[in-house]
Protein backbone atom coordinates (compact mmCIF):
# COMPACT_ATOMS: atom_id res chain seq x y z
CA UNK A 1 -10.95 20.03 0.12
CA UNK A 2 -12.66 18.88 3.16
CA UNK A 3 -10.13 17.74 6.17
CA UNK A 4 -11.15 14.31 7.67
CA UNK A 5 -13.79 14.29 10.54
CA UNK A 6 -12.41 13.40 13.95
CA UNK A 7 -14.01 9.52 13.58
CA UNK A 8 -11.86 9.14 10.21
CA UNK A 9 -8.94 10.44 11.93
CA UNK A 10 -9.65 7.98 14.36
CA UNK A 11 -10.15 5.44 12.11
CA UNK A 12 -7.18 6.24 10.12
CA UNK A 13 -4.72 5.94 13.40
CA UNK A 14 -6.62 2.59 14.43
CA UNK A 15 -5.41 1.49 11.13
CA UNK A 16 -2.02 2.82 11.33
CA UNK A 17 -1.60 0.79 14.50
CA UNK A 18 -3.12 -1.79 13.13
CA UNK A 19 -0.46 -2.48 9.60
CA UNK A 20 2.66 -1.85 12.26
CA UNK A 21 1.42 -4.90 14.38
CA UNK A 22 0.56 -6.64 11.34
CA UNK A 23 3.71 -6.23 10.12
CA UNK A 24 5.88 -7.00 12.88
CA UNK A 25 3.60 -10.22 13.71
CA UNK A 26 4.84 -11.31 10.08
CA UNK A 27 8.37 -10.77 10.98
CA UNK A 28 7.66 -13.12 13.70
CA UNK A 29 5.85 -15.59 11.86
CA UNK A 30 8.37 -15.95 9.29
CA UNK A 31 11.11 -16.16 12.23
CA UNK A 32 9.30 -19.36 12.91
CA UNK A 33 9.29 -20.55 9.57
CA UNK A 34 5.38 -20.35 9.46
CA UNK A 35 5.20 -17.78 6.26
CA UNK A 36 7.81 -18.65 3.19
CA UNK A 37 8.99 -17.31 0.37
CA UNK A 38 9.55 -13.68 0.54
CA UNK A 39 7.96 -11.03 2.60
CA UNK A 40 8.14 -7.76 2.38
CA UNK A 41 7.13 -5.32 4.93
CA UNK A 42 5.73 -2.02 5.37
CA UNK A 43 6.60 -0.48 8.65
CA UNK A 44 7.53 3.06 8.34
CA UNK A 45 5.21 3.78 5.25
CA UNK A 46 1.73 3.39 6.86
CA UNK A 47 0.94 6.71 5.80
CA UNK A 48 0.66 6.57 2.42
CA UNK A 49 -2.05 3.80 2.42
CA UNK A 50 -3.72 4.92 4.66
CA UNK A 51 -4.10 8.28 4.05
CA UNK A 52 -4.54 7.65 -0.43
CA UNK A 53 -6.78 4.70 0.28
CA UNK A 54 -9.30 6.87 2.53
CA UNK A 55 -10.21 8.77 0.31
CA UNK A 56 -11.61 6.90 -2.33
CA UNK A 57 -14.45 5.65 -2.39
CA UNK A 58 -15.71 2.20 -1.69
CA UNK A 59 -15.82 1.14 -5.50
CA UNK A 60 -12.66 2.61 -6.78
CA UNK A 61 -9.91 0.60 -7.93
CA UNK A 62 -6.33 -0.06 -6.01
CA UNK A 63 -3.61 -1.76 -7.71
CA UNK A 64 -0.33 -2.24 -6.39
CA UNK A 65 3.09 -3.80 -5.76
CA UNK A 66 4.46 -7.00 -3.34
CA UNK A 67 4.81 -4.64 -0.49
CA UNK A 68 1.09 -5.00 -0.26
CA UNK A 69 -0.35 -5.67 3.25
CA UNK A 70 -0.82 -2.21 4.41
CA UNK A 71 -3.25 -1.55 1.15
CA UNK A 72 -5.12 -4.29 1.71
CA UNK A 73 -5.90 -3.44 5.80
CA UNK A 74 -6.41 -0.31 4.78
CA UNK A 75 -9.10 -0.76 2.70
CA UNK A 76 -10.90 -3.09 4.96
CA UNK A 77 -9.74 -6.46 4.12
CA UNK A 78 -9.90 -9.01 6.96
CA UNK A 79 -6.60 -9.01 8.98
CA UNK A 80 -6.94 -12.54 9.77
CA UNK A 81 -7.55 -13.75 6.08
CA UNK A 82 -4.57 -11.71 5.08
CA UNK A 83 -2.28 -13.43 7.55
CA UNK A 84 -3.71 -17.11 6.32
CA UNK A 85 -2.78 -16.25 3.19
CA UNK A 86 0.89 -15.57 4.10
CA UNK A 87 0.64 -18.48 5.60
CA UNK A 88 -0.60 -20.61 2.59
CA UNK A 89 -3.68 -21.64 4.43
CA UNK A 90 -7.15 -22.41 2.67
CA UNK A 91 -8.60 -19.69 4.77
CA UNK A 92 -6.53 -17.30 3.03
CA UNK A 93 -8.07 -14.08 1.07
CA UNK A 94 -6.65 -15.88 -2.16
CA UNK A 95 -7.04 -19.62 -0.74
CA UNK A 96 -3.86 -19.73 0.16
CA UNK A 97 -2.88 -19.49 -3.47
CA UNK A 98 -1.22 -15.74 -3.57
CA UNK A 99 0.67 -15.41 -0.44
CA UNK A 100 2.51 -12.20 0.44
CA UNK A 101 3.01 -10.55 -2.60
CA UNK A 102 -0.13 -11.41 -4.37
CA UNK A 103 -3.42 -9.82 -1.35
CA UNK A 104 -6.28 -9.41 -3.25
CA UNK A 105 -10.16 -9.15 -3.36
CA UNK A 106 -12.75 -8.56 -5.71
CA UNK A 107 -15.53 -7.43 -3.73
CA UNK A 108 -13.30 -4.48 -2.58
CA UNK A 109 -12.05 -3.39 -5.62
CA UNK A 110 -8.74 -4.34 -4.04
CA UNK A 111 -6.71 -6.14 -7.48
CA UNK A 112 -3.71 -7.34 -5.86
CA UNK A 113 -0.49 -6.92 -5.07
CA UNK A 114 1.85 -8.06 -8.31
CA UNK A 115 5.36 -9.08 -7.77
CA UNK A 116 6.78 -7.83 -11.37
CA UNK A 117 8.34 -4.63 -10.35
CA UNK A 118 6.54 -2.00 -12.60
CA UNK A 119 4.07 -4.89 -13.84
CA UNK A 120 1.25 -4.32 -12.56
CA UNK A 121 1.06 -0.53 -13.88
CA UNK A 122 -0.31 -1.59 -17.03
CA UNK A 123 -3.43 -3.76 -15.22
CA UNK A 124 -4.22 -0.41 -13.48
CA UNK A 125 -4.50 1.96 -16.54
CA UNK A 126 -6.70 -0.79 -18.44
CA UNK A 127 -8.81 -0.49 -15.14
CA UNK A 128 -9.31 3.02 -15.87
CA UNK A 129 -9.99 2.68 -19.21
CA UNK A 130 -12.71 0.24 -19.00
CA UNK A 131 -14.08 2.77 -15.92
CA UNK A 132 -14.38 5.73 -18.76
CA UNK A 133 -15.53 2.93 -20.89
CA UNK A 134 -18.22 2.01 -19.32
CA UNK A 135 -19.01 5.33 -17.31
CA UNK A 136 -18.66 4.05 -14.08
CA UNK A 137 -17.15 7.14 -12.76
CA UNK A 138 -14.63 5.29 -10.60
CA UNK A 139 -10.95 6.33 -10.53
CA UNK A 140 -7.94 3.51 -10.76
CA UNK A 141 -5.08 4.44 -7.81
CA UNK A 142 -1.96 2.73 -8.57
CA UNK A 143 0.65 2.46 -5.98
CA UNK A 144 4.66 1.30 -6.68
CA UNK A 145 7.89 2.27 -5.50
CA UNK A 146 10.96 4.63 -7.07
CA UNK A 147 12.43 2.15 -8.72
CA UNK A 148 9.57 0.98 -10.56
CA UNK A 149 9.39 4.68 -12.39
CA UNK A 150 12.85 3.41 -14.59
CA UNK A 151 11.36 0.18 -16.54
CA UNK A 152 9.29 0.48 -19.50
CA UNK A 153 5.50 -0.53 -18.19
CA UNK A 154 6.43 2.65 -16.36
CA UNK A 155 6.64 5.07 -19.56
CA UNK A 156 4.24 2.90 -21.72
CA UNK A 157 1.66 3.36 -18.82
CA UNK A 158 1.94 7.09 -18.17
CA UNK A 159 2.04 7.87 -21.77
CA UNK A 160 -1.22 6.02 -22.48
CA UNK A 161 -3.01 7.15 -19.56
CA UNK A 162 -2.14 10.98 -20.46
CA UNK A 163 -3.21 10.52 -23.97
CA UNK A 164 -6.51 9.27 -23.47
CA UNK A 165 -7.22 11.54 -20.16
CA UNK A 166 -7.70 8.50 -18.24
CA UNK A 167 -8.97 8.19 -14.15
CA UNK A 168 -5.49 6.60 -12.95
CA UNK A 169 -3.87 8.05 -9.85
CA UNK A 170 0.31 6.62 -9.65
CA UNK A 171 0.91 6.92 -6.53
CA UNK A 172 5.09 6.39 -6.14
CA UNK A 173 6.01 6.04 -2.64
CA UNK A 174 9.73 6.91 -2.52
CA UNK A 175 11.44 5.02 0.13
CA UNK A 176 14.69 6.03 -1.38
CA UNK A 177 15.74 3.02 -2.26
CA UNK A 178 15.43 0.38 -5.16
CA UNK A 179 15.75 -2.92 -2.91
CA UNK A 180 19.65 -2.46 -1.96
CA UNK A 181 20.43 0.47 -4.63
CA UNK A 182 20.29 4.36 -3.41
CA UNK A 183 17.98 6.20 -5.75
CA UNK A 184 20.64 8.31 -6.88
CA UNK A 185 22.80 5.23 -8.25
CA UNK A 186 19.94 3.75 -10.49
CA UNK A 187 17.85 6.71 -11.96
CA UNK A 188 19.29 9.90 -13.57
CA UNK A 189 16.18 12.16 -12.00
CA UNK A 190 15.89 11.81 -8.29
CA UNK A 191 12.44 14.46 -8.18
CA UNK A 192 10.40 11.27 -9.32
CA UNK A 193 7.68 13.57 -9.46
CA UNK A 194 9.40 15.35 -12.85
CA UNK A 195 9.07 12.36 -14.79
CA UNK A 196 5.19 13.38 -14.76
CA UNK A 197 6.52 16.32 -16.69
CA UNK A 198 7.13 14.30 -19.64
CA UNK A 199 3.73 13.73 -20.23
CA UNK A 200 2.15 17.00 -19.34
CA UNK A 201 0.65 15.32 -16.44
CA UNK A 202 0.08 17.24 -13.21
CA UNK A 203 2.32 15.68 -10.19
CA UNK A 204 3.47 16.86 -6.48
CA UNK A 205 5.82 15.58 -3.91
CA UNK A 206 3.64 14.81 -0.70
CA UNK A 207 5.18 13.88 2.88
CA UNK A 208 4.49 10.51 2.67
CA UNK A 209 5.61 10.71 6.26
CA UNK A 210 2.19 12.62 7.05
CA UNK A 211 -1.06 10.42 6.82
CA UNK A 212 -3.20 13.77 6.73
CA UNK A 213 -1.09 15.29 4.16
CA UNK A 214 -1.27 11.72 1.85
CA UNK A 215 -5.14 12.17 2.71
CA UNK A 216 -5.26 16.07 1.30
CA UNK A 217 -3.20 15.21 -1.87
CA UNK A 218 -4.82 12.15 -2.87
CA UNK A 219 -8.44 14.32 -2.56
CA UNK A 220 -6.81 16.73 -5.06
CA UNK A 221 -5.75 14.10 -7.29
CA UNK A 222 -9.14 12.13 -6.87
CA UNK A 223 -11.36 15.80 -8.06
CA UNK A 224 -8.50 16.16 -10.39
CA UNK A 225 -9.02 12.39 -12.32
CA UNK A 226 -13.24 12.18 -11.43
CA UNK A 227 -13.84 15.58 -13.46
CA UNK A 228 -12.52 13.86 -16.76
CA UNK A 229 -8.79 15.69 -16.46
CA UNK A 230 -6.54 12.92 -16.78
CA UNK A 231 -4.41 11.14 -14.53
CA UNK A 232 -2.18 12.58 -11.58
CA UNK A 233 0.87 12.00 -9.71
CA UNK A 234 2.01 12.21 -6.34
CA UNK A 235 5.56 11.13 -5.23
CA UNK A 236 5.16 10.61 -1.09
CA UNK A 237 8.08 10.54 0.15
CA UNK A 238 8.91 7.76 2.70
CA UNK A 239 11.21 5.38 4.38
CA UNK A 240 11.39 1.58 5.39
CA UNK A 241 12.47 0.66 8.58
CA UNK A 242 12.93 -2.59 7.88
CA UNK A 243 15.07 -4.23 4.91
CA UNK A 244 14.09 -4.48 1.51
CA UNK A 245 12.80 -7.95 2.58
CA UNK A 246 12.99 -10.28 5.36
CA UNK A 247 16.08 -12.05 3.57
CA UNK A 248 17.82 -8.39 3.67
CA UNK A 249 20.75 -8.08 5.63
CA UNK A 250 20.35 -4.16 5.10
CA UNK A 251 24.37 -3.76 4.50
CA UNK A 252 23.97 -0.61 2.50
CA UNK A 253 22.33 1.58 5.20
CA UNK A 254 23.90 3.25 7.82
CA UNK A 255 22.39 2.89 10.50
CA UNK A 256 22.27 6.09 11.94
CA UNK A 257 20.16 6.80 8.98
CA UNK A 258 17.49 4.35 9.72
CA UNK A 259 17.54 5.62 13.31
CA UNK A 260 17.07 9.35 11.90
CA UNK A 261 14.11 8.65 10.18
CA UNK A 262 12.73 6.87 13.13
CA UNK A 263 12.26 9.70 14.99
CA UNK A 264 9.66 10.31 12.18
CA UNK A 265 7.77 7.30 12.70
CA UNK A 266 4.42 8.43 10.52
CA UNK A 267 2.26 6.58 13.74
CA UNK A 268 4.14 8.87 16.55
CA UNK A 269 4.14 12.16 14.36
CA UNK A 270 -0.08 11.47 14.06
CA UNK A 271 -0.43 10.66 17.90
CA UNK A 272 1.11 13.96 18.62
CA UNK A 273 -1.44 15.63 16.24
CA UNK A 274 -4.57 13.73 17.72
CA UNK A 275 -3.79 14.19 21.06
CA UNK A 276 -2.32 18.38 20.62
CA UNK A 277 -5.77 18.83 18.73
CA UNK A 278 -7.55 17.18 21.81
CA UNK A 279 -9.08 14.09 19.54
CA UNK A 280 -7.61 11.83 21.50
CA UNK A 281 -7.81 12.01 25.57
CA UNK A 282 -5.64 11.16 27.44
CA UNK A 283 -4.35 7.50 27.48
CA UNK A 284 -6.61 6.94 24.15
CA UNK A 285 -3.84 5.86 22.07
CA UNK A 286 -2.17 3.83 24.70
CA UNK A 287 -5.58 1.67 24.87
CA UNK A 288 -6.43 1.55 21.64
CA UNK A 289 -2.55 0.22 20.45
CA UNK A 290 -3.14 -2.74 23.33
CA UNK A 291 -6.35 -3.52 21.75
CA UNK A 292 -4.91 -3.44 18.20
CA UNK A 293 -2.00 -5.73 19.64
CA UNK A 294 -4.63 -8.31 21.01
CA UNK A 295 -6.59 -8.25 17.38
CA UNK A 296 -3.20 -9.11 15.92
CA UNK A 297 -2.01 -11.64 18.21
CA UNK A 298 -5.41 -13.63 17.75
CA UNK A 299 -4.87 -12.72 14.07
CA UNK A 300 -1.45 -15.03 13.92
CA UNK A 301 -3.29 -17.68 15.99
CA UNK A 302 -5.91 -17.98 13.71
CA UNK A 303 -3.50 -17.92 10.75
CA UNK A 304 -1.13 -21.03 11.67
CA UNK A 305 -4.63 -22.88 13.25
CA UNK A 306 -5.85 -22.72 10.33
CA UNK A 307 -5.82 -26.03 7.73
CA UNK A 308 -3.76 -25.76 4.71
CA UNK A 309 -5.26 -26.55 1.44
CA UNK A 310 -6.59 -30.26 0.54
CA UNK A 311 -4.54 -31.66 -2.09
CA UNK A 312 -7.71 -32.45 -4.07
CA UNK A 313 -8.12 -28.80 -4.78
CA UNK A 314 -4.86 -28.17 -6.44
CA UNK A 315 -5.68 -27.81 -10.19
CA UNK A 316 -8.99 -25.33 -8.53
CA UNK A 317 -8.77 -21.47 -9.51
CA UNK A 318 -6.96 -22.04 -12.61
CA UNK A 319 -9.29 -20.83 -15.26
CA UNK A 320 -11.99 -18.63 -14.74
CA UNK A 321 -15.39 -20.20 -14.38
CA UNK A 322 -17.62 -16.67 -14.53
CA UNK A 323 -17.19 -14.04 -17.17
């Protein structure tokens, strides 16, 4: 497999930078009571989207779960529509009308985040089949957490998509935990990947820790699904920093866990990589992260400037007006 060019390294980092302000500047926002409902960050997991979502190609599809911010930066939505949308403003990716668990856009192949744990694994293997359908050659990636691999869309999903050799990646980034539940307390096989087993499906467990080793993983499972194999697997292992949600008091974690895992922050580990293999001079990163942090403070501006929806347009975007 061919390792990413310096630029898409680059690129990759700027966009690593980019979801961890993003995400803290939605911790702030909903401080302030400017975002509602629930909100779910990604900091600590940048890695996965980032490196899975790079190397697909423009047209392929990407499904996936509330936690869904970093998937949609990552694969080039607008920062600044994102944040309207948490927000619930009309200038929002979704009008406004999704918020934070439901980032989505049609023009990027980007279907949404879905807030039924596990539901939204279903939606991704019908992608796929309608891709081998109609011999588009696109592949579906579907991203969702641990927990997600004990419900029943779960099995129904993987079982069809292995019977009919379908172009579905699941991508399961284990954070460990299933909201406030250890994953050894609420599934009886802790190697997520093995559950692939079951349906003579090729899998691997990927550091989801390492954005270059998500990137090299996702290629093999991307050959692996275009060639007319089947679907693949990869468990990346991860972490949240942060609770389960803003509204998590984070009880159940020690904290010298959380601080352990820190000190593998996905966005430091990289840094040391760049700058070791010389793509990054010195003082690059430094720059680049105060440029990001401008970006993302204009980003929030924008966001709560921005005009909510008119009342008049309330009953809009219910039924679909183009087939």
């Amino acid at each position: 497999m061919a390792a990413p060019s310096n630029d898409l390294q680059k690129k990759m980092y700027r966009q690593m930078v980019e979801i961890r302000h993003f995400e803290e500047k939605c911790a702030e926002l909903y401080a302030g009571a400017k975002i509602g409902g629930f909100l779910h960050l990604y900091i600590g997991e940048e890695a996965i989207a980032v490196g899975a979502i790079n190397a697909l190609n423009p047209d392929d599809e990407i499904v996936t779960h509330y936690r869904d911010h970093g998937h949609g930066l990552a694969r080039g939505l607008d920062a600044g529509a994102i944040m309207a949308e948490l927000c619930g403003r009309a200038t929002g990716v979704c009008k406004g009308r999704g918020g934070s668990m439901h980032v989505a856009d049609a023009s990027k192949h980007m279907w949404g985040g879905y807030a039924i744990v596990g539901g939204h694994l279903p939606l991704a293997v019908g992608l796929a089949h309608a891709a081998v359908y109609k011999k588009t050659g696109r592949v579906t990636s579907c991203f969702f957490g641990d927990a997600a691999t004990d419900i029943g869309e779960f099995h129904e999903s993987m079982n069809f998509a292995a019977l009919w050799k379908l172009p579905c990646i699941f991508v399961c980034e284990n954070n460990l935990y299933g909201m406030g539940v250890p994953i050894a307390m609420n599934t009886a096989t802790t190697q997520i990947v093995e559950k692939s087993r079951a349906y003579s499906m090729p899998g691997e467990q990927v550091d989801g820790m390492d954005v270059l080793a998500v990137y090299a993983a996702m290629q093999r499972a991307i050959k692996h699904a275009r060639s007319g194999k089947g679907p693949y697997f990869l468990e990346c292992m991860t972490y949240r920093f942060r609770g389960h949600s803003m509204a998590d008091p984070e009880l159940y974690r020690d904290k010298a866990e959380v601080e352990l895992w820190k000190k593998k922050d996905p966005i430091n580990a990289f840094r040391s990589k760049l700058e070791k293999a010389k793509i990054f001079k010195k003082g690059d990163a430094e720059k680049l992260d105060q440029e990001v942090l401008a970006e993302i403070e204009a980003v929030g501006q924008f966001a709560v400037d921005s005009p909510f929806p008119d009342e008049s347009t309330l009953f809009d975007y219910i039924y679909a007006t183009e087939v």
